[in-house]
C-alpha atoms as a PDB file:
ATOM      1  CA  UNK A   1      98.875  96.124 103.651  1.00  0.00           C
ATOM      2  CA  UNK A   2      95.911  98.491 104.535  1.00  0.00           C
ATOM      3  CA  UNK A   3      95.492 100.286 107.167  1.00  0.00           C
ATOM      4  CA  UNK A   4      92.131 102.646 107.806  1.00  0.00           C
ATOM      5  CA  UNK A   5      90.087 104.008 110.017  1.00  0.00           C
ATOM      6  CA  UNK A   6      86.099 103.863 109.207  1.00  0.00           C
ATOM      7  CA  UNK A   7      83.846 106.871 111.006  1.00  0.00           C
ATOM      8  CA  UNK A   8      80.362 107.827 110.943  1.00  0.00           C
ATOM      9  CA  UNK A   9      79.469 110.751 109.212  1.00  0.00           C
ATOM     10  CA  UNK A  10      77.306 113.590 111.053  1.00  0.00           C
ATOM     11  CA  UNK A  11      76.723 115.520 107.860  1.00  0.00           C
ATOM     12  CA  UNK A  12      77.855 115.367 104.019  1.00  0.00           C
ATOM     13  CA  UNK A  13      80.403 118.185 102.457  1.00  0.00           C
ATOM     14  CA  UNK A  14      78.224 121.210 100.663  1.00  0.00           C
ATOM     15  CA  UNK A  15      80.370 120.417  97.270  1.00  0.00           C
ATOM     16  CA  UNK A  16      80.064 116.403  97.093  1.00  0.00           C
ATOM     17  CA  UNK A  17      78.736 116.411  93.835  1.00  0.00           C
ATOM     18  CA  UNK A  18      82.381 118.278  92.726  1.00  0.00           C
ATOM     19  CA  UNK A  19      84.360 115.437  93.556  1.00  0.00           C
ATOM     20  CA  UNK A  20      85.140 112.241  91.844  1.00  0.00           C
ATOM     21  CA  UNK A  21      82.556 109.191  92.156  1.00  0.00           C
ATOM     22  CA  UNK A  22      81.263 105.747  91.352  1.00  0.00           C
ATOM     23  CA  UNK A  23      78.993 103.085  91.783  1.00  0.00           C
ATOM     24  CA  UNK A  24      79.707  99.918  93.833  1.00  0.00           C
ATOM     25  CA  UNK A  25      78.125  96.833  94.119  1.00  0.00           C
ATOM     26  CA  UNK A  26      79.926  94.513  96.210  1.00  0.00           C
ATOM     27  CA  UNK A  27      79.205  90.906  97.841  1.00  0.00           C
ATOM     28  CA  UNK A  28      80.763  88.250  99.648  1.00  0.00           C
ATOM     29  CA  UNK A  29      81.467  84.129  99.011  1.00  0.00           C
ATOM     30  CA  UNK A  30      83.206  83.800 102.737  1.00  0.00           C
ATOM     31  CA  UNK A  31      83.642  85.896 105.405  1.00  0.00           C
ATOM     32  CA  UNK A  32      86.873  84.011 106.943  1.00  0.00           C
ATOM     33  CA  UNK A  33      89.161  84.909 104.791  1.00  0.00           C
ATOM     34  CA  UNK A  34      87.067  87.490 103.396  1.00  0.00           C
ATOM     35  CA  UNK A  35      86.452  86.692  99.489  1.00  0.00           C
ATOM     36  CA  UNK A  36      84.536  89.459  98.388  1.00  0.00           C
ATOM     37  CA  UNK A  37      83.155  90.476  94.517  1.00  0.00           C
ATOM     38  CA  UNK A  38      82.709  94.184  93.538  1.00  0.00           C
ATOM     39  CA  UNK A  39      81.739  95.568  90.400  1.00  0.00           C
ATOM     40  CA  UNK A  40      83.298  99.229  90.321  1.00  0.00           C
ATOM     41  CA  UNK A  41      82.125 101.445  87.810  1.00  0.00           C
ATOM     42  CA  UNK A  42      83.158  99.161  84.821  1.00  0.00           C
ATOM     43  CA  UNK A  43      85.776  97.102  86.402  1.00  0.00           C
ATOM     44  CA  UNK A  44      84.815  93.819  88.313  1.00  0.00           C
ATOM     45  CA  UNK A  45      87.148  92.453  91.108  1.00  0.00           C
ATOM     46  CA  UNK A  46      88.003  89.315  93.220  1.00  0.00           C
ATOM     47  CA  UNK A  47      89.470  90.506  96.493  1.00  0.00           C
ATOM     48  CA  UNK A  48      90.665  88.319  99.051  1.00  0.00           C
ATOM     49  CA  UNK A  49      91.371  89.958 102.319  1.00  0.00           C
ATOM     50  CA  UNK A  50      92.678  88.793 105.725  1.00  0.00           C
ATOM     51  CA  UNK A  51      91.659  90.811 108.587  1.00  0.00           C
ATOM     52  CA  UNK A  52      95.104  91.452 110.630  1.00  0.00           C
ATOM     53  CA  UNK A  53      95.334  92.642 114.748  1.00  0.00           C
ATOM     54  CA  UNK A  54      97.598  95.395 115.422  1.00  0.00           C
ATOM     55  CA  UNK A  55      97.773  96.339 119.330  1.00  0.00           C
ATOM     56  CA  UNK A  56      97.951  99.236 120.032  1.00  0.00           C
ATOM     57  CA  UNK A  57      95.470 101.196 117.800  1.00  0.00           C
ATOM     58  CA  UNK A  58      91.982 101.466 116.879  1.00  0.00           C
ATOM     59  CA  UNK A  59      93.121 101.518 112.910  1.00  0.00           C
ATOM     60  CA  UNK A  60      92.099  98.557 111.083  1.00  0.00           C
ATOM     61  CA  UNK A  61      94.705  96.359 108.885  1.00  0.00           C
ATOM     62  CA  UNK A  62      94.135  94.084 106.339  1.00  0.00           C
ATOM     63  CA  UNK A  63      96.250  92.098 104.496  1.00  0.00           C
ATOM     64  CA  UNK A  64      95.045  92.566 100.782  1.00  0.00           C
ATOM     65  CA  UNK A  65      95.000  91.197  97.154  1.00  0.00           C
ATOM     66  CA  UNK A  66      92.922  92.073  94.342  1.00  0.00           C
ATOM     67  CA  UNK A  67      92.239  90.294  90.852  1.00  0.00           C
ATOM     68  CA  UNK A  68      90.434  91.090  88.085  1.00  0.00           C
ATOM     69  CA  UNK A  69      87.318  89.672  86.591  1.00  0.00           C
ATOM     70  CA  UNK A  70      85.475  89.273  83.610  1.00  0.00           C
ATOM     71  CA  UNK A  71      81.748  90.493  83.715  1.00  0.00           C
ATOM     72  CA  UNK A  72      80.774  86.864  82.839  1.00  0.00           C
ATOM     73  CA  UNK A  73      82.762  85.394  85.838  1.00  0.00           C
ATOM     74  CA  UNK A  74      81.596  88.286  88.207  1.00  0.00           C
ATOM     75  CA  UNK A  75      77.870  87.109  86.830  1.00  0.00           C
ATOM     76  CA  UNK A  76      78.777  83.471  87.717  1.00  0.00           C
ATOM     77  CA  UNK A  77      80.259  84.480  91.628  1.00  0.00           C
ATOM     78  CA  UNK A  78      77.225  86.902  92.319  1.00  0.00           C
ATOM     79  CA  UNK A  79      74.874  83.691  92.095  1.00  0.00           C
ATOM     80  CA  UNK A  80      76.720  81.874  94.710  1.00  0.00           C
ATOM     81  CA  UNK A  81      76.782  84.947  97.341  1.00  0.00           C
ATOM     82  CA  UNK A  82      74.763  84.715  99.850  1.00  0.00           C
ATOM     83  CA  UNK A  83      73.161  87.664 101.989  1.00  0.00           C
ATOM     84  CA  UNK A  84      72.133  91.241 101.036  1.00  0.00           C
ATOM     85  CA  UNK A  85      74.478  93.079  98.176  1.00  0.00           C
ATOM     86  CA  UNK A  86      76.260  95.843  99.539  1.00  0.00           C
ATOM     87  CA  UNK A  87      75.397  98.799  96.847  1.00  0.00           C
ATOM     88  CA  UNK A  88      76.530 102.317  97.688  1.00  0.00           C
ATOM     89  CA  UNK A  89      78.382 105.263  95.445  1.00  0.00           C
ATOM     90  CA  UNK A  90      81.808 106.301  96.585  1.00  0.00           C
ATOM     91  CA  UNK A  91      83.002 110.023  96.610  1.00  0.00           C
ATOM     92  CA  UNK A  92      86.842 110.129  96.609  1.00  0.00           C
ATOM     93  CA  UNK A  93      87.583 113.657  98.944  1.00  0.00           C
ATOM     94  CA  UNK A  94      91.312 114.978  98.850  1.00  0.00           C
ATOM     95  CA  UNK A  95      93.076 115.880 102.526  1.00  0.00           C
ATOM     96  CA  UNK A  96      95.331 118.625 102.572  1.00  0.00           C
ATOM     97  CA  UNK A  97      97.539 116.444 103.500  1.00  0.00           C
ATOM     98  CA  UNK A  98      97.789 113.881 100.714  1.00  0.00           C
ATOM     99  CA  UNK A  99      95.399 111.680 102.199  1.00  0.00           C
ATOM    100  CA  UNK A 100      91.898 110.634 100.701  1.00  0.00           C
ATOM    101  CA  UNK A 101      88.549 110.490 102.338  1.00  0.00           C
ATOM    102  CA  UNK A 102      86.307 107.618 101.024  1.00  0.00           C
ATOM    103  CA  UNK A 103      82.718 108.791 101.383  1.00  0.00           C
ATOM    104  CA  UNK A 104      80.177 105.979 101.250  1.00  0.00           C
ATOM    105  CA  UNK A 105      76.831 106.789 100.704  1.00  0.00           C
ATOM    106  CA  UNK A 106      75.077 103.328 101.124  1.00  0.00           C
ATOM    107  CA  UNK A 107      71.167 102.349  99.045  1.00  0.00           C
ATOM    108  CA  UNK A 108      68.814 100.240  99.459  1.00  0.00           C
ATOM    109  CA  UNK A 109      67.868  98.249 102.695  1.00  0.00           C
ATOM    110  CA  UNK A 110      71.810  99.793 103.774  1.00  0.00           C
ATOM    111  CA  UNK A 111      70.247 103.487 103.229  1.00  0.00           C
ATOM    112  CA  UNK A 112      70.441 105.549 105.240  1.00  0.00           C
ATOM    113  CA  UNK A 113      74.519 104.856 106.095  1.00  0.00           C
ATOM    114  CA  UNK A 114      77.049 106.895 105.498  1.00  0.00           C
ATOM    115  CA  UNK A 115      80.915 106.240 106.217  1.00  0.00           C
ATOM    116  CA  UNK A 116      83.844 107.657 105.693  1.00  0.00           C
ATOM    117  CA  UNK A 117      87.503 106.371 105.499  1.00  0.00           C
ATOM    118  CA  UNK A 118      90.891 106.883 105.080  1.00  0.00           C
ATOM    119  CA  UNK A 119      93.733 105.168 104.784  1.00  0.00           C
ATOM    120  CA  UNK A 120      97.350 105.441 105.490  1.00  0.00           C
ATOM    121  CA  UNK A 121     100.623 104.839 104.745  1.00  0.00           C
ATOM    122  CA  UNK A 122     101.960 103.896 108.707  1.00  0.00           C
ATOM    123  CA  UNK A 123      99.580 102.857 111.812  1.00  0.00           C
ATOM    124  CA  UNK A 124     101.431 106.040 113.471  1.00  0.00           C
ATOM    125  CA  UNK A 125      99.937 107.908 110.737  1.00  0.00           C
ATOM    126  CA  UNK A 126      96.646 106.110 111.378  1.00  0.00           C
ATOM    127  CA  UNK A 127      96.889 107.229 115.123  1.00  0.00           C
ATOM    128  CA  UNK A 128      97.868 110.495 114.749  1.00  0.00           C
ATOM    129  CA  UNK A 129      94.777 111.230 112.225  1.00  0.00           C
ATOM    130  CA  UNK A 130      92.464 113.977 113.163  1.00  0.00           C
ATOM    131  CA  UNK A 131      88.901 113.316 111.341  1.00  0.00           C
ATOM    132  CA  UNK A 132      87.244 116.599 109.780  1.00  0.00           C
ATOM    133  CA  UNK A 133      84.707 118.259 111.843  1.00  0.00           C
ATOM    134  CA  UNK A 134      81.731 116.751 109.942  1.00  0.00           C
ATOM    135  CA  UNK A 135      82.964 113.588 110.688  1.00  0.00           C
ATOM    136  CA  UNK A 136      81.178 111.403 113.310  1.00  0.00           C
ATOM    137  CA  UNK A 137      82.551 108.596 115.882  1.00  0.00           C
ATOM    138  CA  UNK A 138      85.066 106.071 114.960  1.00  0.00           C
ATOM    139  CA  UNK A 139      83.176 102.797 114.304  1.00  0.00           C
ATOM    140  CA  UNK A 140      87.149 101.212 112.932  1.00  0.00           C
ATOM    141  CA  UNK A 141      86.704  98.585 116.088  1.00  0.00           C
ATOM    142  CA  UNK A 142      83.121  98.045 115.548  1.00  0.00           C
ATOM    143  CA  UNK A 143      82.335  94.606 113.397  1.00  0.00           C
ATOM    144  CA  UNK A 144      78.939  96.116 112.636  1.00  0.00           C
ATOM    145  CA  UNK A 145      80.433  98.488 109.834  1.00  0.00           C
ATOM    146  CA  UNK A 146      82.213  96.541 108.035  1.00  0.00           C
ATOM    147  CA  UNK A 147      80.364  95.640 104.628  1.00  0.00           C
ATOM    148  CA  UNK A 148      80.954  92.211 105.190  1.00  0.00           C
ATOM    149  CA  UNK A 149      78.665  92.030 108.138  1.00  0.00           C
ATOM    150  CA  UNK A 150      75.974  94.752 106.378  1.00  0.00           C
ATOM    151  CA  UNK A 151      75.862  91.816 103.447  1.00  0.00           C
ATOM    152  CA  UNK A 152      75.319  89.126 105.945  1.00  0.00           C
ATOM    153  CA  UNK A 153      72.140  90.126 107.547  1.00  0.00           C
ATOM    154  CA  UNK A 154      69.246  88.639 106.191  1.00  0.00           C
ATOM    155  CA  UNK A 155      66.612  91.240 107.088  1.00  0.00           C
ATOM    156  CA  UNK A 156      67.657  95.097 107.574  1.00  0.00           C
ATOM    157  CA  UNK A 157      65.816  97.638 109.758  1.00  0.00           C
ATOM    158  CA  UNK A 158      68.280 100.497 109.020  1.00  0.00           C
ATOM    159  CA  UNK A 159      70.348 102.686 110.570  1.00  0.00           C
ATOM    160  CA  UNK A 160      69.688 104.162 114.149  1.00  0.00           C
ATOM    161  CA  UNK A 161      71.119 107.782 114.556  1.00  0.00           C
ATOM    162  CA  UNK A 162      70.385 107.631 118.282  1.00  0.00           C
ATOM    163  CA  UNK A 163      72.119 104.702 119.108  1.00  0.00           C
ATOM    164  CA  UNK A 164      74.889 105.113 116.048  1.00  0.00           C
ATOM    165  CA  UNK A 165      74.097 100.883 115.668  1.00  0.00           C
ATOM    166  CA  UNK A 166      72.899  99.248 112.644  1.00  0.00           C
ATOM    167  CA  UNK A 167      69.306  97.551 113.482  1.00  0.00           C
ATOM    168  CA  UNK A 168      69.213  93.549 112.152  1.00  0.00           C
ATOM    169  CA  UNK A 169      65.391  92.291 112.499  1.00  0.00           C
ATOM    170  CA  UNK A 170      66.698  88.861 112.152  1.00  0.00           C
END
């Protein structure tokens, strides 16, 4: 099981370039379960994921399985997506704490996004987090940041920093 929260992010660490990241390009056959595709780096993945509700907290949980794929069958899968890839690189940022910050720093028609999140090992955990300064709201609840959604809309407008929304011209 994963649980996270997902947050806007007012302004990026002075020493992001220190830490280890990767390239992502990720898309998405279904969106009910999720079946997403994501080449990582070198690796290519199948994930299926089933979105779970937990009262009680603003942390999202997902019920989660991942396989691997060959280039050739990522290749095949990507031609059957439908929607806008999702292509962004991913800083991994240690917490004090043991916990790990997932920066994403989205391109192309998702540019100029930037989320963070972190994930736990309890929903108390989850509850009891307190994000770093630069940190922005908690968007966890809000279906409009998860990259599922960003891959479905057919035309993008970008991101609105007065509003903190996403802007769909479809």
């Amino acid at each position: 099981m994963e649980i996270e929260r997902k947050y806007l992010v007012r302004e990026l660490p002075d020493d992001l370039d220190s830490y280890p990241h990767v390239e992502i390009e990720q898309a998405y056959l279904c969106t009910s379960p999720t079946l997403r595709i994501r080449r990582m780096g070198d690796r290519y993945i199948l994930t299926v994921k089933q979105h779970l509700r937990v009262p009680g907290t603003t942390a999202i949980h997902n019920r989660e399985e991942e396989f691997p794929l060959a280039p050739e069958s990522y290749a095949l899968l990507r031609a059957k997506c439908e929607g806008i890839p999702v292509a962004k690189t991913r800083y991994r940022i240690p917490l004090p704490d043991g916990l790990v910050i997932e920066l994403d720093i989205f391109h192309g028609p998702h540019a100029p996004l930037v989320l963070a999140e972190v994930e736990f090992p309890s929903t108390d955990a989850a509850n009891a987090f307190v994000p770093p300064i630069w940190f922005g709201p908690d968007v966890s609840t809000d279906p409009c940041y998860r990259n599922s959604y960003l891959a479905s809309l057919s035309k993008l407008k970008g991101y609105s920093t007065n509003s903190n929304r996403i802007v769909s011209a479809s």
